[in-house]
C-alpha atoms as a PDB file:
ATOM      1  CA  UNK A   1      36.180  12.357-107.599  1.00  0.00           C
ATOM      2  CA  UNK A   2      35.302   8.731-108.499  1.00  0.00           C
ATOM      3  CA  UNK A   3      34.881   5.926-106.201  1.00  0.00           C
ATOM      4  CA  UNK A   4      38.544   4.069-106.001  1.00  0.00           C
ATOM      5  CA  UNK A   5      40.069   7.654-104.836  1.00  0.00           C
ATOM      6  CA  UNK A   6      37.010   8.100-102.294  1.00  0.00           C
ATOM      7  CA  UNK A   7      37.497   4.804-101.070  1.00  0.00           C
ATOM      8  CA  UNK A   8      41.448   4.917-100.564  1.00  0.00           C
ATOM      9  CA  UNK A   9      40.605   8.216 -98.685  1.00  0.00           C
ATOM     10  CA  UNK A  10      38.670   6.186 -95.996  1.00  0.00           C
ATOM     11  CA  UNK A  11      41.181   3.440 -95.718  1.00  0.00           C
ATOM     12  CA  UNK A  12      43.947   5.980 -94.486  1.00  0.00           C
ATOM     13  CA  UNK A  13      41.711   7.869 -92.559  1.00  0.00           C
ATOM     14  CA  UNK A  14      40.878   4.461 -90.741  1.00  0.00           C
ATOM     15  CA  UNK A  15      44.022   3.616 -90.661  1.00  0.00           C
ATOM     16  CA  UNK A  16      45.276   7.139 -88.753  1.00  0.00           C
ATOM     17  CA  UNK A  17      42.306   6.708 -86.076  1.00  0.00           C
ATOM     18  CA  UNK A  18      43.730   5.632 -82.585  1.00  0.00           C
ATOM     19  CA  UNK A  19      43.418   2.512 -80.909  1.00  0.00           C
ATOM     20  CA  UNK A  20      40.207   1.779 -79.007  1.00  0.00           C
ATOM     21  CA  UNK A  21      40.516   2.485 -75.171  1.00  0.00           C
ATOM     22  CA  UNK A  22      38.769  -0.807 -74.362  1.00  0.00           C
ATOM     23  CA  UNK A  23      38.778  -4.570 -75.641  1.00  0.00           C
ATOM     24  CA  UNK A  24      36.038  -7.236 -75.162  1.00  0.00           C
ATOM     25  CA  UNK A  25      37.450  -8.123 -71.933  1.00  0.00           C
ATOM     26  CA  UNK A  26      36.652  -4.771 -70.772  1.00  0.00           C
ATOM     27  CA  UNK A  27      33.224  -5.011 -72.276  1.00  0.00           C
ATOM     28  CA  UNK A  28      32.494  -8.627 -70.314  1.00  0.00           C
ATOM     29  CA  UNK A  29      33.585  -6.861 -67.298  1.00  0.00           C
ATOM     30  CA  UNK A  30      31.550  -4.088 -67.244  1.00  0.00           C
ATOM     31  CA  UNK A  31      28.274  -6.494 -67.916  1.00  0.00           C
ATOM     32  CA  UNK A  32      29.043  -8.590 -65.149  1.00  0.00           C
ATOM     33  CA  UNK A  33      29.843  -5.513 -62.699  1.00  0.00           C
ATOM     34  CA  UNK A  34      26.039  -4.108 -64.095  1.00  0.00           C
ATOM     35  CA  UNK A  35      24.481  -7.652 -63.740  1.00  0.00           C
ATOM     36  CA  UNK A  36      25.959  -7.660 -60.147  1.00  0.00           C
ATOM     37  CA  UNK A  37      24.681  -4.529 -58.792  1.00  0.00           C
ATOM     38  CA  UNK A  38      21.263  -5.129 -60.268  1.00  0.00           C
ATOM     39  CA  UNK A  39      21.442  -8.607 -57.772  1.00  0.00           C
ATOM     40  CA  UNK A  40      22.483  -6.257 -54.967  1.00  0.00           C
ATOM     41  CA  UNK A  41      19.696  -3.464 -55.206  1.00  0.00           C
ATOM     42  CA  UNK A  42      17.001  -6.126 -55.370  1.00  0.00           C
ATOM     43  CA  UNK A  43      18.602  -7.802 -52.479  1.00  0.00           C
ATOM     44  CA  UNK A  44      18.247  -5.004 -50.577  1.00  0.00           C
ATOM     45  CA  UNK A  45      15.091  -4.127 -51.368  1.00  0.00           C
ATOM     46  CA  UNK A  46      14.012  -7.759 -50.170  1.00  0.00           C
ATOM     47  CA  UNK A  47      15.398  -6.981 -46.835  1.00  0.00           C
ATOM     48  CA  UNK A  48      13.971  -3.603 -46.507  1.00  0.00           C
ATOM     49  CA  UNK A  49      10.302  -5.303 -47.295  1.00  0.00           C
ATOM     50  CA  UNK A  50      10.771  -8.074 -44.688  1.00  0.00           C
ATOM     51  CA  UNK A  51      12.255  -5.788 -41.845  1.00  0.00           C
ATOM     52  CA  UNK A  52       8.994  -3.492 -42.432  1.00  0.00           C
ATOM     53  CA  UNK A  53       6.996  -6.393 -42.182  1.00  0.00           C
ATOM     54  CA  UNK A  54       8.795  -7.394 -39.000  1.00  0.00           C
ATOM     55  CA  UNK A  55       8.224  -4.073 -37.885  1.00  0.00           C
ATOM     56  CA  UNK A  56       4.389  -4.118 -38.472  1.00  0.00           C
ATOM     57  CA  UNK A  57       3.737  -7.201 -36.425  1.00  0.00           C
ATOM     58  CA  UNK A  58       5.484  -6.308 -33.904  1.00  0.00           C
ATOM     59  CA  UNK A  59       3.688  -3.235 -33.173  1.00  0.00           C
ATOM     60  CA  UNK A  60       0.679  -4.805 -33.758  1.00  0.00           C
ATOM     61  CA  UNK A  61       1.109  -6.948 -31.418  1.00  0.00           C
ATOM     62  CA  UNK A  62       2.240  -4.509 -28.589  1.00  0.00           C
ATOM     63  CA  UNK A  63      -0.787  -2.419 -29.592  1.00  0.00           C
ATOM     64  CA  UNK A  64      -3.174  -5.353 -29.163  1.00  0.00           C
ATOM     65  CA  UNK A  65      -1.410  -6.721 -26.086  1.00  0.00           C
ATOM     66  CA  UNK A  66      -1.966  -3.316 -24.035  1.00  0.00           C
ATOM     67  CA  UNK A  67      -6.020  -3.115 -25.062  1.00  0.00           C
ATOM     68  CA  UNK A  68      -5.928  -6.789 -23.678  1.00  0.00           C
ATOM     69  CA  UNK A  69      -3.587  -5.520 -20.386  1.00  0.00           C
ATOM     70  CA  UNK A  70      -6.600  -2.420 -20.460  1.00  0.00           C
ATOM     71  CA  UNK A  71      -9.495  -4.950 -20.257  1.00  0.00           C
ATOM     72  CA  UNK A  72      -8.251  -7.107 -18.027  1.00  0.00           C
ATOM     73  CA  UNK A  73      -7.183  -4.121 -15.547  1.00  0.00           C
ATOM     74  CA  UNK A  74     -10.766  -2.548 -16.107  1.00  0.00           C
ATOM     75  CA  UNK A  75     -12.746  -5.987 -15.678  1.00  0.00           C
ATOM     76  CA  UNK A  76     -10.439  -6.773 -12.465  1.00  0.00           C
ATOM     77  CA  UNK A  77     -11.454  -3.521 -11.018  1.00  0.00           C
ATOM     78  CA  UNK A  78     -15.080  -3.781 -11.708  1.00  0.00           C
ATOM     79  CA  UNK A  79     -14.508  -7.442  -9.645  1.00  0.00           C
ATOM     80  CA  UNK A  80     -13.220  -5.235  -6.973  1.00  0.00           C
ATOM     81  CA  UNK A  81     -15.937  -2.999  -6.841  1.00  0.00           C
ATOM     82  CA  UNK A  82     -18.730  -5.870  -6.392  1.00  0.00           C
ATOM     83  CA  UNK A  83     -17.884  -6.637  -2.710  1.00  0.00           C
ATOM     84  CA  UNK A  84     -19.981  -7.365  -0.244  1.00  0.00           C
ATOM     85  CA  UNK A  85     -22.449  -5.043   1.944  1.00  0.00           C
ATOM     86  CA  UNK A  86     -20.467  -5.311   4.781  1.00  0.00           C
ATOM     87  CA  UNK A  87     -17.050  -4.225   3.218  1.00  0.00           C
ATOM     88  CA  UNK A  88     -18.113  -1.833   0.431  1.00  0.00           C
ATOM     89  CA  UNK A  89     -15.744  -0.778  -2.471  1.00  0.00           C
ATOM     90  CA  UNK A  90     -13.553   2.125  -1.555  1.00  0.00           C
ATOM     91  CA  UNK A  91     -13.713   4.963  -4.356  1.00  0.00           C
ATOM     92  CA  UNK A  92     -10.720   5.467  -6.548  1.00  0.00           C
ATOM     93  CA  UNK A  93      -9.719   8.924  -5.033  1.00  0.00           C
ATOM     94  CA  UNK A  94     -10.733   8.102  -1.581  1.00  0.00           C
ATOM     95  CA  UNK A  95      -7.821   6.470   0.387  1.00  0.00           C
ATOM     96  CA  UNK A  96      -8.782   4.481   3.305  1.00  0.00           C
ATOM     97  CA  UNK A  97      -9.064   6.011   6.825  1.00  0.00           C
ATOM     98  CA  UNK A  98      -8.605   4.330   9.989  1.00  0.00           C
ATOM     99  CA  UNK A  99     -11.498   4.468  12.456  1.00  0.00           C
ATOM    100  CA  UNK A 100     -11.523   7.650  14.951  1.00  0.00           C
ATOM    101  CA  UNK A 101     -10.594   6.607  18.501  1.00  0.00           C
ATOM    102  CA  UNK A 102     -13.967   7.928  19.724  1.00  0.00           C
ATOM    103  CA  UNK A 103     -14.586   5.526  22.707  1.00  0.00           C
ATOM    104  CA  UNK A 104     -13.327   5.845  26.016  1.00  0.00           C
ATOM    105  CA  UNK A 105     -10.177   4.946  27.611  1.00  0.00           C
ATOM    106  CA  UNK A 106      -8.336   4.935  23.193  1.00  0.00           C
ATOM    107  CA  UNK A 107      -4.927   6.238  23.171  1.00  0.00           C
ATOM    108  CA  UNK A 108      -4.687   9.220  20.854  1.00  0.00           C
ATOM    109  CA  UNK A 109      -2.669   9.019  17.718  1.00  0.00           C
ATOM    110  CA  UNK A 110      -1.056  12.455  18.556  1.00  0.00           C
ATOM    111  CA  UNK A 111       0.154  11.590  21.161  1.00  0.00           C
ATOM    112  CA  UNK A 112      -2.194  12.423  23.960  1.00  0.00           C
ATOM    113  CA  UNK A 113      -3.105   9.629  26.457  1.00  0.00           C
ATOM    114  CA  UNK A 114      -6.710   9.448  27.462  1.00  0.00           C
ATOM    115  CA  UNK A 115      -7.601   7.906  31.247  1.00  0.00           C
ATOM    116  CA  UNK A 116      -9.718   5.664  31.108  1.00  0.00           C
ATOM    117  CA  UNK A 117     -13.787   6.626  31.179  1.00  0.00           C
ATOM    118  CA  UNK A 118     -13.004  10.397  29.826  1.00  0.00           C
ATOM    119  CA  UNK A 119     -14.576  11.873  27.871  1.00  0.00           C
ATOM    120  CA  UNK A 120     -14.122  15.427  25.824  1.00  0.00           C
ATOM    121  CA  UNK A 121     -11.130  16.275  23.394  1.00  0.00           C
ATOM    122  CA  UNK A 122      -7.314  15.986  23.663  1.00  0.00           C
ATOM    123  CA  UNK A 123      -5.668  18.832  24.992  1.00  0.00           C
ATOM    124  CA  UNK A 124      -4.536  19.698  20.658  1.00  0.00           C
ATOM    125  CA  UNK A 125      -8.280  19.736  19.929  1.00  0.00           C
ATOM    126  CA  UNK A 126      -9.253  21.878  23.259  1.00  0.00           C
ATOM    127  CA  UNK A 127      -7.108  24.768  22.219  1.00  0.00           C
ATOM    128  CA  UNK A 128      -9.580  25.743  19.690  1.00  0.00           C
ATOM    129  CA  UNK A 129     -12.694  24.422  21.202  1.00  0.00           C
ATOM    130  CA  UNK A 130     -13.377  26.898  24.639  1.00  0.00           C
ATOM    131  CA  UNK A 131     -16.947  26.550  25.623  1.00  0.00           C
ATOM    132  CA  UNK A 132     -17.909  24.641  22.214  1.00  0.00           C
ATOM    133  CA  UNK A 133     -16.926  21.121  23.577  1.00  0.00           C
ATOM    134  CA  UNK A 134     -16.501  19.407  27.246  1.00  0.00           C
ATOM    135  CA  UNK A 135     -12.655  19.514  28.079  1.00  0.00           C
ATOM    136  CA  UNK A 136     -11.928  16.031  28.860  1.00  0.00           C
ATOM    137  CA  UNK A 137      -9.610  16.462  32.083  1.00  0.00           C
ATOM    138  CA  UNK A 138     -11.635  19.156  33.294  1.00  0.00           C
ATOM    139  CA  UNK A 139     -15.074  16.661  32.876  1.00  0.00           C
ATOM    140  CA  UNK A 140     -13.174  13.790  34.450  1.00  0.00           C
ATOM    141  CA  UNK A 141     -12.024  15.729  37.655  1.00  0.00           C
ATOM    142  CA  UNK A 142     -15.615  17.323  38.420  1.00  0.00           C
ATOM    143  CA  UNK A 143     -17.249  14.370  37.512  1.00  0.00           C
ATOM    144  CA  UNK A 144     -14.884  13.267  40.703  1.00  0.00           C
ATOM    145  CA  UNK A 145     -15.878  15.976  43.059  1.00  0.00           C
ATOM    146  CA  UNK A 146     -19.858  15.525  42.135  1.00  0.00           C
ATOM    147  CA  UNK A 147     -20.083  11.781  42.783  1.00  0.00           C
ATOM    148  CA  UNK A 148     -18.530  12.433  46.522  1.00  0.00           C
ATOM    149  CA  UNK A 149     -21.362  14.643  47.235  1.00  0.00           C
ATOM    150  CA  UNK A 150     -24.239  13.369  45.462  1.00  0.00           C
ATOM    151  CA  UNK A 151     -25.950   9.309  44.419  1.00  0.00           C
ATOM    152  CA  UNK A 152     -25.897   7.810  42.112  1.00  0.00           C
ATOM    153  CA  UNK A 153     -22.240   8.612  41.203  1.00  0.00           C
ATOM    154  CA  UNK A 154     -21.517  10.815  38.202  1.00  0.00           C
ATOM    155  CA  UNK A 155     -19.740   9.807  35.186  1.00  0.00           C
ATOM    156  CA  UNK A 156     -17.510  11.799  33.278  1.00  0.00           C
ATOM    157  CA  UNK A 157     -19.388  10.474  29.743  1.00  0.00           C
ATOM    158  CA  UNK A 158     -22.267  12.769  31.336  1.00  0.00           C
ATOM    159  CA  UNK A 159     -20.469  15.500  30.470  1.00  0.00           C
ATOM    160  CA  UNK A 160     -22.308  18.465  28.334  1.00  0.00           C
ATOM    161  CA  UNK A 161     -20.629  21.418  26.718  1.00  0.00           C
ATOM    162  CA  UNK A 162     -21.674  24.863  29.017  1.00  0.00           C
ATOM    163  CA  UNK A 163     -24.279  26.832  28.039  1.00  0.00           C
ATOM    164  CA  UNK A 164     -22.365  30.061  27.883  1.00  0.00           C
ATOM    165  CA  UNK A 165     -19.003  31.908  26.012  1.00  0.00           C
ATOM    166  CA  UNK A 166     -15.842  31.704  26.315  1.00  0.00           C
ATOM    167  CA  UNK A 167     -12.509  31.637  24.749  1.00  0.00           C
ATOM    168  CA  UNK A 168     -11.151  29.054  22.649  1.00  0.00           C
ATOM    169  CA  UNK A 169      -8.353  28.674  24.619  1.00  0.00           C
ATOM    170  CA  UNK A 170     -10.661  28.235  27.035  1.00  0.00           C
ATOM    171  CA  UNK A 171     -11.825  24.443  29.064  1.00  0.00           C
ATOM    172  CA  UNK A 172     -15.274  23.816  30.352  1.00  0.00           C
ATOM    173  CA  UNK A 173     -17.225  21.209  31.327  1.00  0.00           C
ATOM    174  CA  UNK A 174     -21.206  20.980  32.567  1.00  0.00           C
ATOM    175  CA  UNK A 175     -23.240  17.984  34.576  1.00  0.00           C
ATOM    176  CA  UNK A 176     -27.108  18.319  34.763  1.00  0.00           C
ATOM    177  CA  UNK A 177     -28.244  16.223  38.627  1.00  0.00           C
ATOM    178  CA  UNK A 178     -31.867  16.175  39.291  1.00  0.00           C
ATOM    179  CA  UNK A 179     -32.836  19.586  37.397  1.00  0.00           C
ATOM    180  CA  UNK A 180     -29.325  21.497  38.250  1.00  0.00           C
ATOM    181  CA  UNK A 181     -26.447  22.504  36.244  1.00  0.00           C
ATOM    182  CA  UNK A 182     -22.908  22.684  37.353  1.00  0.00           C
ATOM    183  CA  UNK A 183     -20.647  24.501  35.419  1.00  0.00           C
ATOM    184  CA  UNK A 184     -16.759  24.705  35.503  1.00  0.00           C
ATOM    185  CA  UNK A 185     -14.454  26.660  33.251  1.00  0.00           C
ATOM    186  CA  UNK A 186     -11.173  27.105  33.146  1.00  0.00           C
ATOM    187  CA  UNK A 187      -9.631  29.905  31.388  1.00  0.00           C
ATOM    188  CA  UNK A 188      -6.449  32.479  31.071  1.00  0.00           C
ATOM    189  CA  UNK A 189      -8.516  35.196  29.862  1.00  0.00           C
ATOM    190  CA  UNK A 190     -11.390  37.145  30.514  1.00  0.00           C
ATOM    191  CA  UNK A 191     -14.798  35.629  30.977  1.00  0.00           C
ATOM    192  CA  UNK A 192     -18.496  37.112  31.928  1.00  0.00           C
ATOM    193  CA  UNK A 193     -20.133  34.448  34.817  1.00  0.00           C
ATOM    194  CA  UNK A 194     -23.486  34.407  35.424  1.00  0.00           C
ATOM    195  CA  UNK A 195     -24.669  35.465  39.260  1.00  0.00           C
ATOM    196  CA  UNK A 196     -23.396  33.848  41.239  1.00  0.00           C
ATOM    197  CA  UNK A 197     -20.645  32.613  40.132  1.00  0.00           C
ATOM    198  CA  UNK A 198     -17.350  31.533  42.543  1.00  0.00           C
ATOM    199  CA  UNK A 199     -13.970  32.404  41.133  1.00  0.00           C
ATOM    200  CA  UNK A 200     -10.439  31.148  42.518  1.00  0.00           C
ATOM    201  CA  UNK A 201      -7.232  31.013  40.857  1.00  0.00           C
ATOM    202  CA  UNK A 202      -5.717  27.376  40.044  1.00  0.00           C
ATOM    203  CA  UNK A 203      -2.241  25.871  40.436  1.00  0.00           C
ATOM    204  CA  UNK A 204      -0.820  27.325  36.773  1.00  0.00           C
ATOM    205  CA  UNK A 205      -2.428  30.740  37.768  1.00  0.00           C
ATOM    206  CA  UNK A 206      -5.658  30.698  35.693  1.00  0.00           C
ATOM    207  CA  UNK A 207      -8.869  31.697  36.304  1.00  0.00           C
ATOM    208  CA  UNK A 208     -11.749  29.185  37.466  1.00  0.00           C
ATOM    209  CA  UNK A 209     -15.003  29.575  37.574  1.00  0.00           C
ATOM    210  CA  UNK A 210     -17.753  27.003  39.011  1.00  0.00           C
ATOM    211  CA  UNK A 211     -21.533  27.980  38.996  1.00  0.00           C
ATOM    212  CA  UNK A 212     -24.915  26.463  39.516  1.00  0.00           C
ATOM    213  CA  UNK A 213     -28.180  27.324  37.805  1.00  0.00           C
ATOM    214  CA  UNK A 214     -31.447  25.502  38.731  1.00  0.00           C
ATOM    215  CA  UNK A 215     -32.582  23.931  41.677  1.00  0.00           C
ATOM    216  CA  UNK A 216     -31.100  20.862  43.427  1.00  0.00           C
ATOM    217  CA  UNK A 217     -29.641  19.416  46.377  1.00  0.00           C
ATOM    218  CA  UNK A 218     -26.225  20.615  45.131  1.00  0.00           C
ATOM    219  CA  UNK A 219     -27.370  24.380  44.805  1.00  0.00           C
ATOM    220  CA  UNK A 220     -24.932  26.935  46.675  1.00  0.00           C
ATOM    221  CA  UNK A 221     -21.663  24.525  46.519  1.00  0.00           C
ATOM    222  CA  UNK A 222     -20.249  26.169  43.689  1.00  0.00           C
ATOM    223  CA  UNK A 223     -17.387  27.538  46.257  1.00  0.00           C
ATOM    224  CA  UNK A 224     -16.482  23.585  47.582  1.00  0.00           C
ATOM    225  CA  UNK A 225     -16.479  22.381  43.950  1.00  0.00           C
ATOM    226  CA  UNK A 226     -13.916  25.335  43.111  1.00  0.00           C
ATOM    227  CA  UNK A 227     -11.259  24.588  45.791  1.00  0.00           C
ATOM    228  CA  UNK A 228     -11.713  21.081  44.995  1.00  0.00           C
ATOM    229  CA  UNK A 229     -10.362  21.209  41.424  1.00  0.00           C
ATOM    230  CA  UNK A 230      -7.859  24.444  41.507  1.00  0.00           C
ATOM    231  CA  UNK A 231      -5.478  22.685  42.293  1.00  0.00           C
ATOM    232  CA  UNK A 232      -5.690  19.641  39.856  1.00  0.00           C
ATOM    233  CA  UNK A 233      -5.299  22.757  36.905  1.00  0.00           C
END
């Protein structure tokens, strides 16, 4: 085949191809759309940098801000703990107490009323003490009866716990004049006296029991003592 037949066999195969789908218009289009999302993702990535950095310094800050918030709370507390002698710090996991109403003639915060010059427990504390601790009432009304019979008058701070058992829903109370012991004890059960020992009931039914031991000028008025207060209990 030579070349002029070759040749016209391209120009009608060229000229039986179909049209193109797209122009130049299409092509400037399609470079402007590419141009414009290029713009876009770098925009964005911008923004994403700067938001993180934001981000960064504000957290840094917060974090620095509560070690500063730390220090300051720690140094304050140390200035708290420097007071003076007289005061003292109070420990962390020690709350503060009020002062016990141990003097007498203090109103008890449960409630019970003290006279004034008793001594002993309230009656709460008495229910558990027997012939451990002086009974407060029970010191105050011998403490009565003794200072009628004997000088200088008795007072109810004199008051020792007995030196015997009982139980603890027992009440007792002891004075010591000139060498002798008086002992009185109320209780609603059972109780071993010593020799000697007078025993009459009181005004609620319980048992009393007022003895001596030693020698004295009050020796062998155990009985007197005994009416005296039965009826006060």
């Amino acid at each position: 085949m030579d070349e002029q037949k070759l040749a016209g066999l391209f120009r009608d195969a060229a000229h039986d191809a179909p049209p193109a789908s797209f122009d130049a218009g299409d092509v400037r289009t399609a470079s402007r759309r590419a141009t414009l999302r290029r713009r876009n993702s770098i925009a964005v990535g911008t923004t994403l940098v700067v938001v993180l950095g934001m981000g960064g310094v504000v957290v840094g800050n917060g974090w620095f801000g509560a070690n500063t918030s730390n220090e300051a709370g720690t140094g304050q507390a140390q200035d708290n703990a420097a007071q003076s002698p007289l005061t003292g710090p109070i420990a962390p996991n020690q709350s503060a107490q009020p002062p016990a109403n141990d003097f007498p003639g203090s109103v008890s915060t449960q409630g019970d009323t003290a006279s004034p010059g008793s001594t002993g427990l309230t009656p709460g504390e008495r229910a558990v003490q027997g012939c451990a601790a002086v009974d407060r009432e029970l010191a105050d009304a011998l403490a009565s009866e003794l200072s009628v019979s004997s000088q200088p008058s008795v007072s109810p701070e004199d008051a020792k716990p007995p030196l015997v058992t009982c139980s603890p829903d027992s009440r007792s109370a002891m004075f010591t004049i000139d060498g002798l012991s008086i002992t009185a004890i109320v209780t609603p059960q059972s109780f071993e006296a010593p020799s000697g020992a007078e025993k009459v009931k009181t005004a609620k039914g319980q048992d009393l029991y007022v003895f001596t031991q030693g020698d004295g000028e009050l020796k062998g008025k155990a009985r007197q003592f005994a009416d005296a207060l039965a009826p006060r209990f």
